[in-house]
N, C-alpha and C. Protein backbone atom coordinates (compact mmCIF):
# COMPACT_ATOMS: atom_id res chain seq x y z
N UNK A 1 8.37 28.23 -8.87
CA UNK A 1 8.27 26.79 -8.81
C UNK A 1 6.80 26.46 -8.57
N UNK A 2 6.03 25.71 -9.78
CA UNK A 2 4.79 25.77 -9.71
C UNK A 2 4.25 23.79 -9.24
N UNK A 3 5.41 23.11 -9.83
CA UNK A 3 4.93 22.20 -9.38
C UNK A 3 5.84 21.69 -8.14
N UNK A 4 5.02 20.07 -7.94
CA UNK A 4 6.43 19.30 -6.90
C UNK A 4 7.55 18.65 -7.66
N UNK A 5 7.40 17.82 -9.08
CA UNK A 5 7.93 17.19 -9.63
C UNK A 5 8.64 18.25 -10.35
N UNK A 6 10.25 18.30 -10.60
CA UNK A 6 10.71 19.18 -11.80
C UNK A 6 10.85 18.59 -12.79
N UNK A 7 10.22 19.16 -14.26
CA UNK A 7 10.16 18.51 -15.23
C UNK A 7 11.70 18.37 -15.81
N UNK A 8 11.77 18.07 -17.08
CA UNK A 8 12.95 17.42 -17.42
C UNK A 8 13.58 19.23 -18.45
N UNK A 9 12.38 19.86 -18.45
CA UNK A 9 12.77 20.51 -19.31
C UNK A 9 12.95 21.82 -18.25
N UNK A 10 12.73 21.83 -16.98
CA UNK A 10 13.10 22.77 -15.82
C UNK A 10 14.71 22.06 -15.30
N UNK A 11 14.46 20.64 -15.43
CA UNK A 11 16.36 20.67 -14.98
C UNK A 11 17.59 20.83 -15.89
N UNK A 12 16.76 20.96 -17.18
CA UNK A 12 18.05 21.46 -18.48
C UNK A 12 18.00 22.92 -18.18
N UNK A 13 16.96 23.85 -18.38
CA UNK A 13 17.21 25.00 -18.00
C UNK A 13 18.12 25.27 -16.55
N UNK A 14 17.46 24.25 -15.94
CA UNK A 14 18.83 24.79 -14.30
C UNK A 14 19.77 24.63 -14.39
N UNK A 15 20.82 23.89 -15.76
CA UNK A 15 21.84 23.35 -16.09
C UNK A 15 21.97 24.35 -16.56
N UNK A 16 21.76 24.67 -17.55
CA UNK A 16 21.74 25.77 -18.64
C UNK A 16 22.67 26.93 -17.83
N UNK A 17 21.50 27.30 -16.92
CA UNK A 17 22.03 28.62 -15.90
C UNK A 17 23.21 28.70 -15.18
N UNK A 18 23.24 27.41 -14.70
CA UNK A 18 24.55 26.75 -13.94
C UNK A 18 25.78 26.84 -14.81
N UNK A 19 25.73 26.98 -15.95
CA UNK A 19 26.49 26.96 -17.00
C UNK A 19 26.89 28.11 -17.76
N UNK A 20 25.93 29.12 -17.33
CA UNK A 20 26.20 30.06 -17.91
C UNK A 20 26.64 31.22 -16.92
N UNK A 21 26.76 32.73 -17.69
CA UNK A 21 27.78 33.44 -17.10
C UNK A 21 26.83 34.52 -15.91
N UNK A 22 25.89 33.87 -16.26
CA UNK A 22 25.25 34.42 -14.76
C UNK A 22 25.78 34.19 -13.30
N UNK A 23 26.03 35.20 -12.52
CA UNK A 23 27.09 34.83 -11.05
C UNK A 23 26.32 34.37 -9.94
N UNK A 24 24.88 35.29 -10.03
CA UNK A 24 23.81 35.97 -9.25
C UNK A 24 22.24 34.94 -9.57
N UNK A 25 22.13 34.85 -8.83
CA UNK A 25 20.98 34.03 -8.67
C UNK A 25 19.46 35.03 -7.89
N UNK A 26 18.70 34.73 -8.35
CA UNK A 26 17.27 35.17 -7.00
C UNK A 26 17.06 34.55 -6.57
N UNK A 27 16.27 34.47 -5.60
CA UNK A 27 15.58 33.54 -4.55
C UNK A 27 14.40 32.79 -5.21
N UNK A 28 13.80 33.21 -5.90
CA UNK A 28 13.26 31.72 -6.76
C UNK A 28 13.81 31.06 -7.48
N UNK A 29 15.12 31.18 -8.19
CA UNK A 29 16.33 30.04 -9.04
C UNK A 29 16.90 29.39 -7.34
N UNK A 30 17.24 29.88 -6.86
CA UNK A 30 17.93 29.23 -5.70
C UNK A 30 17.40 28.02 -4.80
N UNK A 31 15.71 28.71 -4.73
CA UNK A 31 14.38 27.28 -4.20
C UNK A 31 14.68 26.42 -5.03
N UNK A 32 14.68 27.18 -6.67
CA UNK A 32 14.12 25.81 -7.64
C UNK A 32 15.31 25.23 -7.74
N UNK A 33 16.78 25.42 -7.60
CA UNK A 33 17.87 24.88 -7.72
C UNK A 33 18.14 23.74 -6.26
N UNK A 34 17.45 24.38 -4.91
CA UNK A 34 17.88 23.76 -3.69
C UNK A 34 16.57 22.59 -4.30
N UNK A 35 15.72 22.42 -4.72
CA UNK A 35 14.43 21.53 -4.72
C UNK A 35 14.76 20.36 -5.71
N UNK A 36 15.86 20.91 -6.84
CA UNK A 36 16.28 19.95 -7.84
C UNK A 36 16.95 19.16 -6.98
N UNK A 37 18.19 19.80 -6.40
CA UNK A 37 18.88 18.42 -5.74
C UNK A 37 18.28 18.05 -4.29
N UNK A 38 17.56 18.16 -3.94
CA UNK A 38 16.30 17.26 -2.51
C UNK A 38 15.79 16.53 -3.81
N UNK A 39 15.24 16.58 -4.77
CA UNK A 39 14.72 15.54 -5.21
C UNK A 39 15.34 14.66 -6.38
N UNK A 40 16.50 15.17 -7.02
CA UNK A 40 17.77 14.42 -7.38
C UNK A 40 18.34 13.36 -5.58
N UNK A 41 18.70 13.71 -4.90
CA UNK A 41 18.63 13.12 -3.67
C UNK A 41 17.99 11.80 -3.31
N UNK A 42 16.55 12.35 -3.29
CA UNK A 42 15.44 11.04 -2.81
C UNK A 42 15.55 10.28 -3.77
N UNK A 43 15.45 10.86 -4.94
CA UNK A 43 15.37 9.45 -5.95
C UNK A 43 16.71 8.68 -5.89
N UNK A 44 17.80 9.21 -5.90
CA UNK A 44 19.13 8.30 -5.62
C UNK A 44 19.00 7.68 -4.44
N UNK A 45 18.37 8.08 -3.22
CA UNK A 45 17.97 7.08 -1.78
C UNK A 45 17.17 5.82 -2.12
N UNK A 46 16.26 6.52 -3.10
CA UNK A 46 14.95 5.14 -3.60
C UNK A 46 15.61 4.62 -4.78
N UNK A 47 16.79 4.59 -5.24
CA UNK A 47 17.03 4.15 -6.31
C UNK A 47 17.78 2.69 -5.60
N UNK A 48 18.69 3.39 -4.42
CA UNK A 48 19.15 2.69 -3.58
C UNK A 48 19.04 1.59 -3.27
N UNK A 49 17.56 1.76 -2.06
CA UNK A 49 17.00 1.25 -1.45
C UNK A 49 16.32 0.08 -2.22
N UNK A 50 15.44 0.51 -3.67
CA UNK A 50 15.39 -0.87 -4.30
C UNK A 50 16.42 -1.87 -5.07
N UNK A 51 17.49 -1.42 -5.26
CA UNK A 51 18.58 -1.64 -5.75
C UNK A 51 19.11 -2.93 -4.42
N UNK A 52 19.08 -2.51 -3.27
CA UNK A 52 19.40 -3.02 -1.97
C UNK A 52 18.26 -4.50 -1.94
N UNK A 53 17.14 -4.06 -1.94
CA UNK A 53 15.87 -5.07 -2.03
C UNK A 53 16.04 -5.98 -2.68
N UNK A 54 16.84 -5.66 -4.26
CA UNK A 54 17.05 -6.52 -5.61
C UNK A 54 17.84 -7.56 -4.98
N UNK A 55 18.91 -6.68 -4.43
CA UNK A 55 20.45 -7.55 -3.53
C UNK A 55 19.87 -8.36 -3.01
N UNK A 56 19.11 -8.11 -2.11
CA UNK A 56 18.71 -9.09 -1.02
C UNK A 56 17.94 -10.20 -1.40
N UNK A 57 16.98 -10.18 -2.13
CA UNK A 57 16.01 -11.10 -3.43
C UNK A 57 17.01 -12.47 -3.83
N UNK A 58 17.96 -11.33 -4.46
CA UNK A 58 18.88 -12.23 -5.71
C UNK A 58 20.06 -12.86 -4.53
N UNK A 59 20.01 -12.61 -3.07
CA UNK A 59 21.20 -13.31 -2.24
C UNK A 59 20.33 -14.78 -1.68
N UNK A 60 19.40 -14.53 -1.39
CA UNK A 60 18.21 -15.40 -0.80
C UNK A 60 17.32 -15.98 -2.05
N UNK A 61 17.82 -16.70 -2.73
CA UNK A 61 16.44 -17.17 -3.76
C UNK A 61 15.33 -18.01 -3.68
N UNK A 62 14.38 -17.87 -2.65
CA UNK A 62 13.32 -18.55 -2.28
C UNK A 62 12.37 -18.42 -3.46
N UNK A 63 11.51 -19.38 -3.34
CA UNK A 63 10.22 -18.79 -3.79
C UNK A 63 9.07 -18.48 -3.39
N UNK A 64 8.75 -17.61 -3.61
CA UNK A 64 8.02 -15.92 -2.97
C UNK A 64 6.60 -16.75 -3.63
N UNK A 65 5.69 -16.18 -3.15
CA UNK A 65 4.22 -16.79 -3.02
C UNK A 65 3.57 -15.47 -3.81
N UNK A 66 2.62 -15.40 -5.41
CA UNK A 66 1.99 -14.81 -5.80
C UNK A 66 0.89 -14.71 -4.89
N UNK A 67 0.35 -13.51 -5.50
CA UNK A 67 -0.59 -12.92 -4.82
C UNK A 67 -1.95 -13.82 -5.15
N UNK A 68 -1.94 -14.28 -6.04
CA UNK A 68 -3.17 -15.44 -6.14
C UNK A 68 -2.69 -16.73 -5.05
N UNK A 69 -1.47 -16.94 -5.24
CA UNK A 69 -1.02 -18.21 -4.13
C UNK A 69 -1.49 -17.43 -2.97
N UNK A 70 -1.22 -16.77 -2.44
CA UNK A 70 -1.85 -16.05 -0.99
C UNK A 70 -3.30 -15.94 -0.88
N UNK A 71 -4.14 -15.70 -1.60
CA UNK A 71 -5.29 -15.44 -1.68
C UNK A 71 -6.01 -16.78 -1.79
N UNK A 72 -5.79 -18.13 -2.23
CA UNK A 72 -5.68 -18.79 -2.26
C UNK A 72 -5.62 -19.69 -1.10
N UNK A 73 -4.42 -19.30 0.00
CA UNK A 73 -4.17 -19.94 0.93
C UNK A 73 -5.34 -19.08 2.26
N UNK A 74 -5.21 -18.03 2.32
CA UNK A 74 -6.23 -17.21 2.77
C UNK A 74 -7.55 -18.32 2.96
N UNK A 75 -8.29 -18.41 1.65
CA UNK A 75 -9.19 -18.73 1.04
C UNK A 75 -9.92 -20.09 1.82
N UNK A 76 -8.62 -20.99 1.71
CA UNK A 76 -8.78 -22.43 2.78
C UNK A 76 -8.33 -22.53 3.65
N UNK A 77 -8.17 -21.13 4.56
CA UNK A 77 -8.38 -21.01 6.08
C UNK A 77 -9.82 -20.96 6.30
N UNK A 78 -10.44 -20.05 5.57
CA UNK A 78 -11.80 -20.03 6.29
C UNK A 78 -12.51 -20.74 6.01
N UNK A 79 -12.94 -22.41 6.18
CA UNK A 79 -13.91 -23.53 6.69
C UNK A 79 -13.21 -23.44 7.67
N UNK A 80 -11.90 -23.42 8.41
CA UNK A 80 -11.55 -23.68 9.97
C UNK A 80 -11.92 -22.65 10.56
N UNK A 81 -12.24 -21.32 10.41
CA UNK A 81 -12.31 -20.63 10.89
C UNK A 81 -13.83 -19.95 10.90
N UNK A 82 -14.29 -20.34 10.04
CA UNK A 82 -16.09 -20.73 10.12
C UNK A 82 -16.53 -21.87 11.17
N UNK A 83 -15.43 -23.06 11.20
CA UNK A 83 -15.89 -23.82 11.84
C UNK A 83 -15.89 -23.60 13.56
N UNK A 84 -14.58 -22.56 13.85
CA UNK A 84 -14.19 -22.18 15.37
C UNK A 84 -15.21 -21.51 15.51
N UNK A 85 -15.90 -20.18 15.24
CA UNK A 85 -16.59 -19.11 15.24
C UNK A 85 -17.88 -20.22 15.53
N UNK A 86 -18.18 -21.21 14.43
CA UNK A 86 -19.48 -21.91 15.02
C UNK A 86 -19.54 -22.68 16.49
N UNK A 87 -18.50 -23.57 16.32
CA UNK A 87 -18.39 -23.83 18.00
C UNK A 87 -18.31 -22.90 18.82
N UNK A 88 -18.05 -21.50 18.90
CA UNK A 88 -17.60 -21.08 20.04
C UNK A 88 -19.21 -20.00 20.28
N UNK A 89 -20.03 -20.34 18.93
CA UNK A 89 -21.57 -19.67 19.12
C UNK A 89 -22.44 -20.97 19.25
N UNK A 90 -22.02 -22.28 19.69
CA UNK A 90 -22.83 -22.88 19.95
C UNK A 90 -23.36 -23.79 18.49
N UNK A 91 -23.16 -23.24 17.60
CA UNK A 91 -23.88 -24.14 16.23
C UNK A 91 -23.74 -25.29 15.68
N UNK A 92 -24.77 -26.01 15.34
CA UNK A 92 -23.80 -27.20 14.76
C UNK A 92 -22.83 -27.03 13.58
N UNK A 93 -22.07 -28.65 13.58
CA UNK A 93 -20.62 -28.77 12.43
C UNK A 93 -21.68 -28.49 11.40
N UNK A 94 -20.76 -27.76 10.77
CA UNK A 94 -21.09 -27.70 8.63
C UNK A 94 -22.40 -26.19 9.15
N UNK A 95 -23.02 -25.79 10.38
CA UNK A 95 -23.54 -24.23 9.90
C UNK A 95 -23.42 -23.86 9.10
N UNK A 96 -23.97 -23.03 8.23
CA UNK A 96 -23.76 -22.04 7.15
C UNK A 96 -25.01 -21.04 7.49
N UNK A 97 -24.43 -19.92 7.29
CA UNK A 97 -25.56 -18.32 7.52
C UNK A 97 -25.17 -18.27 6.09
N UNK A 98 -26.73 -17.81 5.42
CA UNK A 98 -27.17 -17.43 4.05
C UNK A 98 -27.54 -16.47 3.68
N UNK A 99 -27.21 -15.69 4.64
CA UNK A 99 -27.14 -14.07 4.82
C UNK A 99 -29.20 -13.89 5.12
N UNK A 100 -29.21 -12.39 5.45
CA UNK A 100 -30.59 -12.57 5.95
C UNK A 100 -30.38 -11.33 7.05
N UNK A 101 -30.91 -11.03 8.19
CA UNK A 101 -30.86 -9.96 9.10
C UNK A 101 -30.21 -10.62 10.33
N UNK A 102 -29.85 -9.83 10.88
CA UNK A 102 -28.58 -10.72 11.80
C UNK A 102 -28.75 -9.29 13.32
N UNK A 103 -29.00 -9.98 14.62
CA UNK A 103 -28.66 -9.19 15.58
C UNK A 103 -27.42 -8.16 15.86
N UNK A 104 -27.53 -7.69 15.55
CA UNK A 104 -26.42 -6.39 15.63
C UNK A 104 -25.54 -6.69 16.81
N UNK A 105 -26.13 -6.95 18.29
CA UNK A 105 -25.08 -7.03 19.19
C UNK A 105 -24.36 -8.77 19.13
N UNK A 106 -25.05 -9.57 19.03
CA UNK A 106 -24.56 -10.93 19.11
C UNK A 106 -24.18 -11.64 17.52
N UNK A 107 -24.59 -10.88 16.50
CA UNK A 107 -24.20 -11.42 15.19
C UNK A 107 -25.08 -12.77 14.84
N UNK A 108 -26.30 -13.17 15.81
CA UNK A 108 -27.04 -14.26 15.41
C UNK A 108 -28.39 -13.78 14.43
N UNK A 109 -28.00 -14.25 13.82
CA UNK A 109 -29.01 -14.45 12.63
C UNK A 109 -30.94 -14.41 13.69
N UNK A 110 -31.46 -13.64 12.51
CA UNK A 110 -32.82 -13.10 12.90
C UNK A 110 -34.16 -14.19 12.57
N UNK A 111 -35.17 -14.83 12.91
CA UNK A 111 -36.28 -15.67 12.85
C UNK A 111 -37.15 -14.50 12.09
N UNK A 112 -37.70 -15.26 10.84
CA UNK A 112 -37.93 -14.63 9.91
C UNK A 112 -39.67 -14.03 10.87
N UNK A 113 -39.83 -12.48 10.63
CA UNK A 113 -40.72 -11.57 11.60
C UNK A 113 -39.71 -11.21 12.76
N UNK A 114 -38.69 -11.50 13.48
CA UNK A 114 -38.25 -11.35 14.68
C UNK A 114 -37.83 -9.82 14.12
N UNK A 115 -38.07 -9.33 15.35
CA UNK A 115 -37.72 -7.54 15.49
C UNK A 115 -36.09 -7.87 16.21
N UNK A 116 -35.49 -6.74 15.89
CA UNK A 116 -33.90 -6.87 16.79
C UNK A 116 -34.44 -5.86 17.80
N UNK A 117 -33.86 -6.47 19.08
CA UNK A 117 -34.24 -5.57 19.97
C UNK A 117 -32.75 -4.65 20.67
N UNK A 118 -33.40 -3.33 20.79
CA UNK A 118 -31.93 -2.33 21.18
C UNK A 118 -32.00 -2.38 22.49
């Protein structure tokens, strides 16, 4: 068993064998046979489980917020949250930092020549 995934053409052969008049198995048909069904298994758990998700979707029909609608809403939080961060450093309403060198321990912006001091 060389990979993780068994291909399609390793679980016809395990059928194959299963099928045929072989009684006796080795210990590498037996891994690759115990590994088919652990992962025949998981996928019927995850087949499940989204199957279950679908259920739950299609019992509750809200409408669910794209990922641009979120990003979006994200988006026009931060003037309020530019604006808290400025009050709570003292700045006036409407601040804006225009990027530039900025004190490492306090995050205030640097006077153009000012050294940061450690």
């Amino acid at each position: 068993m060389t990979s993780t995934t068994p291909s399609a053409g390793g679980i016809l052969a395990a059928a194959d064998a299963l099928q045929g008049p072989q009684q006796t198995f080795n210990r590498e048909q037996v891994a690759y046979l115990m590994h088919l069904a652990y992962e025949s298994g998981r996928t019927a758990e995850y087949v499940a489980d989204v199957a279950e998700l679908h259920a739950t979707w299609a019992r509750h029909p809200q409408q669910r917020t794209t990922a641009e609608e979120r990003y979006q809403q994200r988006m026009a939080e931060m003037p309020a949250c530019a604006a808290q961060i400025n009050a709570e450093l003292g700045r006036p309403p409407g601040y804006r930092y225009d990027g530039g060198p900025v004190d490492w321990e306090t995050g205030r912006p640097l006077a153009p020549g000012e050294q940061v001091t450690a």
